[in-house]
C-alpha atoms as a PDB file:
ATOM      1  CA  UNK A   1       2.898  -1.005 -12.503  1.00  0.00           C
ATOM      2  CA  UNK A   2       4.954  -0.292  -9.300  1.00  0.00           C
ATOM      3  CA  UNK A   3       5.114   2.629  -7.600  1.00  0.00           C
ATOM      4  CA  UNK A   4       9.076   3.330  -7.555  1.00  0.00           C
ATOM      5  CA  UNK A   5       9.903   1.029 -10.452  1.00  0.00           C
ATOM      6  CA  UNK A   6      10.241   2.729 -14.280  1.00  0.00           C
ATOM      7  CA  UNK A   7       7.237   1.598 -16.425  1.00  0.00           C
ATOM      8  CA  UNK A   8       7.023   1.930 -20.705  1.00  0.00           C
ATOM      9  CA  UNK A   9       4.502   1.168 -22.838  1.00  0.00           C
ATOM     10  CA  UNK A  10       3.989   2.065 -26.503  1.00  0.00           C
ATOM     11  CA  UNK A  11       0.650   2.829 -28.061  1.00  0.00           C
ATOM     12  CA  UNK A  12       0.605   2.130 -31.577  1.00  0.00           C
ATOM     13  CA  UNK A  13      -1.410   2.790 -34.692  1.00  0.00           C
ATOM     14  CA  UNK A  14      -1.099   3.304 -38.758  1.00  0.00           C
ATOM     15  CA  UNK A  15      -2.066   6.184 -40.931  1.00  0.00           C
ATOM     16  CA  UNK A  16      -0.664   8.683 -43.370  1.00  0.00           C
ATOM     17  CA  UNK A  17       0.190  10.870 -42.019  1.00  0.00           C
ATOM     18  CA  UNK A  18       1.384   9.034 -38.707  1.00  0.00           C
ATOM     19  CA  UNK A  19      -1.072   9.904 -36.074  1.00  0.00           C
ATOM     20  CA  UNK A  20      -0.230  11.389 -32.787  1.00  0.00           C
ATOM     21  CA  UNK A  21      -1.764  10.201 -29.477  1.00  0.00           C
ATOM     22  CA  UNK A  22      -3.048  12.276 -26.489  1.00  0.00           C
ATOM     23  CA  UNK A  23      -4.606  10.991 -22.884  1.00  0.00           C
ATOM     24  CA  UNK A  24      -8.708  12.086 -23.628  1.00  0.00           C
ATOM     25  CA  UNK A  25      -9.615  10.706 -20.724  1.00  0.00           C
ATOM     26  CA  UNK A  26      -8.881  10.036 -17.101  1.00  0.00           C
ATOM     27  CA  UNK A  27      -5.875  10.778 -14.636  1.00  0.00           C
ATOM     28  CA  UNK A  28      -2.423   8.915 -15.016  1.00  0.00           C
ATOM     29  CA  UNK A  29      -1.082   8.102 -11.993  1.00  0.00           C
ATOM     30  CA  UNK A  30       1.646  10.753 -10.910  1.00  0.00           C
ATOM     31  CA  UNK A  31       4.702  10.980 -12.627  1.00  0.00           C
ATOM     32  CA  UNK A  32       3.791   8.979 -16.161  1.00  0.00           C
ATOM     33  CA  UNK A  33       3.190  10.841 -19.018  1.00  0.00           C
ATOM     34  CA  UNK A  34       1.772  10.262 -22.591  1.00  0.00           C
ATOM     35  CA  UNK A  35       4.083  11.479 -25.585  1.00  0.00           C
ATOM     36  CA  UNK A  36       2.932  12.435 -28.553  1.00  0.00           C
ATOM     37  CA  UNK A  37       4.493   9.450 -29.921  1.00  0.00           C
ATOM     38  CA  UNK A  38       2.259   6.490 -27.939  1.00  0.00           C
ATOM     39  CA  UNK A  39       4.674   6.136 -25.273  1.00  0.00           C
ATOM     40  CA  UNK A  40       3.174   5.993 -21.920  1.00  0.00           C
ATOM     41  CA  UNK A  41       6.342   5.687 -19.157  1.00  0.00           C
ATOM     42  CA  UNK A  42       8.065   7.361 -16.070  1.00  0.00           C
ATOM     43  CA  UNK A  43       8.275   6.146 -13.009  1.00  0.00           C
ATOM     44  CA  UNK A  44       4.929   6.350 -10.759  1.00  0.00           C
ATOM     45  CA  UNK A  45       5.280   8.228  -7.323  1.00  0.00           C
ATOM     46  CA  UNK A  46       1.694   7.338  -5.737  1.00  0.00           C
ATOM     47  CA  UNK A  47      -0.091   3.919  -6.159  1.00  0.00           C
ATOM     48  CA  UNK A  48      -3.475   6.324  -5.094  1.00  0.00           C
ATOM     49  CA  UNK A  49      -6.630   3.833  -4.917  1.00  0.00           C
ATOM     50  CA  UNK A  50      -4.733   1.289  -6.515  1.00  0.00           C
ATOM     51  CA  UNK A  51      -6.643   1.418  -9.684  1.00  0.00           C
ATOM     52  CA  UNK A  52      -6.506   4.218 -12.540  1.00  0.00           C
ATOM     53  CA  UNK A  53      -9.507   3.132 -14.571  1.00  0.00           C
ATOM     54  CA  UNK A  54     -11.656   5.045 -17.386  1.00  0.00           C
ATOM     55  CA  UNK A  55      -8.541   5.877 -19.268  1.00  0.00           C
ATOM     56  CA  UNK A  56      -8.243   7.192 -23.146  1.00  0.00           C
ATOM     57  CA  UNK A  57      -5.738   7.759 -24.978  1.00  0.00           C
ATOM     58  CA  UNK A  58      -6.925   8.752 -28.733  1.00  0.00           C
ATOM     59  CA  UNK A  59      -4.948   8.237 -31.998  1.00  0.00           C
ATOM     60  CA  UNK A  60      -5.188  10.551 -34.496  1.00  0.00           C
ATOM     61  CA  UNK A  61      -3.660  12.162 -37.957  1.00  0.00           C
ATOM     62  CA  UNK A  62      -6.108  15.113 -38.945  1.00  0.00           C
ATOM     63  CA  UNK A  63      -7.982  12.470 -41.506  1.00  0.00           C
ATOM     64  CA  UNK A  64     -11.330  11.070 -39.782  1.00  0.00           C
ATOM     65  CA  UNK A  65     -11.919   8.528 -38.150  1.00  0.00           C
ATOM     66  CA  UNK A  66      -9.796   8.838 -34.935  1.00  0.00           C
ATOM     67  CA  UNK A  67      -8.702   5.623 -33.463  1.00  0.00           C
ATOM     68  CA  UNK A  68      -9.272   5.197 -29.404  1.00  0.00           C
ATOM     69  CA  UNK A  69      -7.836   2.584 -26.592  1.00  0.00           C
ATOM     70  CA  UNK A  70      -9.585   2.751 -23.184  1.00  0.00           C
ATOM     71  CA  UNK A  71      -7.801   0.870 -20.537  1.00  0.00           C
ATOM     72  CA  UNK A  72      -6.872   1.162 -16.529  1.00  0.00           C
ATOM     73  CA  UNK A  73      -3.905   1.232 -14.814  1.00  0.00           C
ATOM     74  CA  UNK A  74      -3.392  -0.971 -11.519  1.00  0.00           C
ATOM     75  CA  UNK A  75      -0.958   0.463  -9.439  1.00  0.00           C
ATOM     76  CA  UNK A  76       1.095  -1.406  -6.191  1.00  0.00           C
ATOM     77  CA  UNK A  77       3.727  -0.279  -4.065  1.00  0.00           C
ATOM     78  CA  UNK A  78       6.659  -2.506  -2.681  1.00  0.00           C
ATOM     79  CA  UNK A  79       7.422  -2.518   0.951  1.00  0.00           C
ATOM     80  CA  UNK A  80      10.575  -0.565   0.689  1.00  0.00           C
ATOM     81  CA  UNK A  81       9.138   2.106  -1.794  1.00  0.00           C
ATOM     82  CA  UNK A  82       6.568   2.415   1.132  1.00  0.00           C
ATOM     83  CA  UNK A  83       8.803   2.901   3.947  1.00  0.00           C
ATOM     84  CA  UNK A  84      11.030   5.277   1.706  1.00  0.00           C
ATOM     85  CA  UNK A  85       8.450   7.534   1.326  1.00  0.00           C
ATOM     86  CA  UNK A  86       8.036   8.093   4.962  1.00  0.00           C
ATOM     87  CA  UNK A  87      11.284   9.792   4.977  1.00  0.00           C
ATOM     88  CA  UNK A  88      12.662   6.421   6.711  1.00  0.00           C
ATOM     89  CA  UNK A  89      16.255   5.625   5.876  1.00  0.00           C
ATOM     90  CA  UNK A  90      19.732   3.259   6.893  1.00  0.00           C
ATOM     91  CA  UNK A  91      18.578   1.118   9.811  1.00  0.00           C
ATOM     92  CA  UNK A  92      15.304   2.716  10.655  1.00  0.00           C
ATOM     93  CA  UNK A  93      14.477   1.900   7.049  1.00  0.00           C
ATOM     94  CA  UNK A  94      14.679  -1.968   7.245  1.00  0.00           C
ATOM     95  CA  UNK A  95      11.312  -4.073   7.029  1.00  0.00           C
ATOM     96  CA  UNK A  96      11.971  -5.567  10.578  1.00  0.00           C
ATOM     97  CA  UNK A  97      12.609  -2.086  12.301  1.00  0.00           C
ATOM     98  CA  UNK A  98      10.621  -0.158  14.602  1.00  0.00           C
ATOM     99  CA  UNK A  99      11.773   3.431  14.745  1.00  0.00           C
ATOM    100  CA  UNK A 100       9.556   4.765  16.828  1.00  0.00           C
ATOM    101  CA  UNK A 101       9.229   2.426  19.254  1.00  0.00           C
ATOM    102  CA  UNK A 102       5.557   1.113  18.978  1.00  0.00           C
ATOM    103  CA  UNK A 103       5.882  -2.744  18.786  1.00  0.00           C
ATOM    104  CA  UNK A 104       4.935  -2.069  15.042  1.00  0.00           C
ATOM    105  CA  UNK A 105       7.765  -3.290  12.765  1.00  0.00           C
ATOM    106  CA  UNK A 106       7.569  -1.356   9.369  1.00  0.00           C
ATOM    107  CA  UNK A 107       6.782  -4.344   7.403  1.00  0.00           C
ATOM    108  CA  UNK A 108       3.506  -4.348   9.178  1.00  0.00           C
ATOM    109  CA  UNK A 109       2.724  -0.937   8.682  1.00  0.00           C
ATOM    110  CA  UNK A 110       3.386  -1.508   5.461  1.00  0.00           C
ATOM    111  CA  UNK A 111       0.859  -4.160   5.498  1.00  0.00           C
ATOM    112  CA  UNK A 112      -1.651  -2.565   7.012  1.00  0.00           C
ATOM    113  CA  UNK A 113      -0.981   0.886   5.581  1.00  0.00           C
ATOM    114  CA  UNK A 114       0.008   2.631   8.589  1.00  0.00           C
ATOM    115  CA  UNK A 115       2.147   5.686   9.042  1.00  0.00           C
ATOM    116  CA  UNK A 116       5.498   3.635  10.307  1.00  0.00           C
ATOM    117  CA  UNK A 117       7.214   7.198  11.608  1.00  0.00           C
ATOM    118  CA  UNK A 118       3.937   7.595  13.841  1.00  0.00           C
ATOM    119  CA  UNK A 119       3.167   6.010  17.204  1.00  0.00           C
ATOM    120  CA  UNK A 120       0.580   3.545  16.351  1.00  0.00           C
ATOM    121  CA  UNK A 121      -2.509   3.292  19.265  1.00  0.00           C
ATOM    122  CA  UNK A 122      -5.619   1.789  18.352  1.00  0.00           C
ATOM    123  CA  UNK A 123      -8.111   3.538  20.990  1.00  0.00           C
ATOM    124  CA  UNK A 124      -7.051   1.872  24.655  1.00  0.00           C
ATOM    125  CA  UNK A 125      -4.427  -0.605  23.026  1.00  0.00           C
ATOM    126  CA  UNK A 126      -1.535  -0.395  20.785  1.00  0.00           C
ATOM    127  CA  UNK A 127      -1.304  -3.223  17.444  1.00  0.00           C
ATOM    128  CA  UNK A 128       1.648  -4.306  19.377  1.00  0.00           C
ATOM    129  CA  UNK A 129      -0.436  -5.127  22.551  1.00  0.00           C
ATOM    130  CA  UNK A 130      -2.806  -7.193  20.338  1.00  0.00           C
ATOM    131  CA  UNK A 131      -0.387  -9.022  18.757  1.00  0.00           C
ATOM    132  CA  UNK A 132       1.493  -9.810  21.380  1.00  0.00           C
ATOM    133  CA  UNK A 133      -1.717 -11.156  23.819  1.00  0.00           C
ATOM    134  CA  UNK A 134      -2.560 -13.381  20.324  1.00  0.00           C
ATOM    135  CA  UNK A 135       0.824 -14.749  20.215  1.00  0.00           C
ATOM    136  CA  UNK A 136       0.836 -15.710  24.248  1.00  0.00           C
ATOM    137  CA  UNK A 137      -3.052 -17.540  23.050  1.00  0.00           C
ATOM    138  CA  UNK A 138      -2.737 -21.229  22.252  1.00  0.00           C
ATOM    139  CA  UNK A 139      -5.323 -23.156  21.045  1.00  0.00           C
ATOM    140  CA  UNK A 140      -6.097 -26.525  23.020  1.00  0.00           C
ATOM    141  CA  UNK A 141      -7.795 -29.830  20.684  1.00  0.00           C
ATOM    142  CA  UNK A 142     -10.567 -31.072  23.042  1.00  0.00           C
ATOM    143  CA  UNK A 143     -13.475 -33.397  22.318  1.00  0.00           C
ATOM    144  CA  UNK A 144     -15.722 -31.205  21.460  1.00  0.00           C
ATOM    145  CA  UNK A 145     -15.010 -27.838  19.360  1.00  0.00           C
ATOM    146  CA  UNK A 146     -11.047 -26.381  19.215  1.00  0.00           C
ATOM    147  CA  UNK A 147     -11.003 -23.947  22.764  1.00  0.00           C
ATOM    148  CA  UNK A 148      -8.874 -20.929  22.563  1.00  0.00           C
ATOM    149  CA  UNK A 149      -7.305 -20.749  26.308  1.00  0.00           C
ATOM    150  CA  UNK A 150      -5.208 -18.077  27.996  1.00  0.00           C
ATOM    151  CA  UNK A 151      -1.980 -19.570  28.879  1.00  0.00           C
ATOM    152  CA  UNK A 152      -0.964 -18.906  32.398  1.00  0.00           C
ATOM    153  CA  UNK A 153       1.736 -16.095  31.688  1.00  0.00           C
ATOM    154  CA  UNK A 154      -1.152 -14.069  29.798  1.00  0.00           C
ATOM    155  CA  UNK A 155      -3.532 -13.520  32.942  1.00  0.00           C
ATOM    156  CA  UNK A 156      -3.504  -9.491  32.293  1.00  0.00           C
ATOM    157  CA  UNK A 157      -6.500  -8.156  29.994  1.00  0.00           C
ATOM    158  CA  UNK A 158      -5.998  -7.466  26.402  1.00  0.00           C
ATOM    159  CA  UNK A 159      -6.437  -3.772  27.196  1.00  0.00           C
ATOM    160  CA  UNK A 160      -6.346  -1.637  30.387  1.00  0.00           C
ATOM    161  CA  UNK A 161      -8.350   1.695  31.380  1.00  0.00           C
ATOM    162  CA  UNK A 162      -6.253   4.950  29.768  1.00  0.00           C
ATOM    163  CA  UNK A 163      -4.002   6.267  32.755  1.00  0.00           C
ATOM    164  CA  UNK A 164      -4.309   3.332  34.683  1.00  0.00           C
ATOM    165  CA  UNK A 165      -0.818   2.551  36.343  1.00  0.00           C
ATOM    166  CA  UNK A 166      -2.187  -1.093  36.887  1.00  0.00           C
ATOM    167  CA  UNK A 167      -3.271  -1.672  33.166  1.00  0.00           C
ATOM    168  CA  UNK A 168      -6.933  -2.926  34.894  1.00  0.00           C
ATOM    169  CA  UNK A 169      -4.962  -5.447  37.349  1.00  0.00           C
ATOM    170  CA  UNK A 170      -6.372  -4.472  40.841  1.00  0.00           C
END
């Protein structure tokens, strides 16, 4: 199922009189609901963990024996659900923006699961200051094994000292 998106299924099961079927086990994920019927839908607001396992749902009619289904839920979220949910709308909402400013676009927030409203520092560098460094890296074939080399617009450290108006460049 995905977070944002409507989701149905139907339970079903045979007896006179027609049974009716209640969750005896386990958490849904927020915002489905079991009727009384067998049909499991609504629209999911949190993908939580990811997984909803240890799930029950029991069929029954008053006439022994009851009937039971265990099953688990796996729950994703879509990029834009994601960014939605940050409060992040019109331009700021786009995969490829940055709205606060942090080198971090919110696709890869997204991707690694990071707050894309919040100002993203990683102890003494910023994801942005990583990724940038890597993408100024190119990797040289020599004769022996492949040699990662600093090319020569890249001479400044990965990361500087906190404070540090030179970023560790004497």
């Amino acid at each position: 199922m995905i977070v944002g998106t409507p989701f149905t299924h139907t339970f079903t099961a045979n007896g006179s009189p027609a049974p009716t079927f209640a969750l005896t086990a386990g958490i849904l994920p927020p915002g489905l609901t079991l009727a009384p019927a067998g049909v499991l839908s609504g629209t999911a607001t949190s993908a939580g963990t990811g997984t909803f396992s240890g799930l029950t749902v029991t069929a029954s009619n008053g006439n022994l024996p009851s009937d039971t289904q265990n099953f688990s839920l796996s729950a994703v979220t879509r990029a834009n659900n994601y960014i939605a949910s940050y409060g992040l709308t019109g331009g700021n909402a786009l995969p490829t923006a940055d709205p606060n400013g942090d080198s971090v676009t919110n696709l890869l927030a997204y991707a690694l699961g990071l707050d894309p409203t919040l100002n993203l520092c990683c102890g003494l560098f910023s994801i942005g200051t990583i990724l940038a460094s890597f993408a100024r890296s190119r990797v040289y074939a020599a004769p022996g094994p492949l040699q990662k080399k600093r090319t020569p617009d890249s001479g400044r450290p990965l990361c500087g000292r906190l404070g540090d108006p030179n970023n560790g460049k004497s």
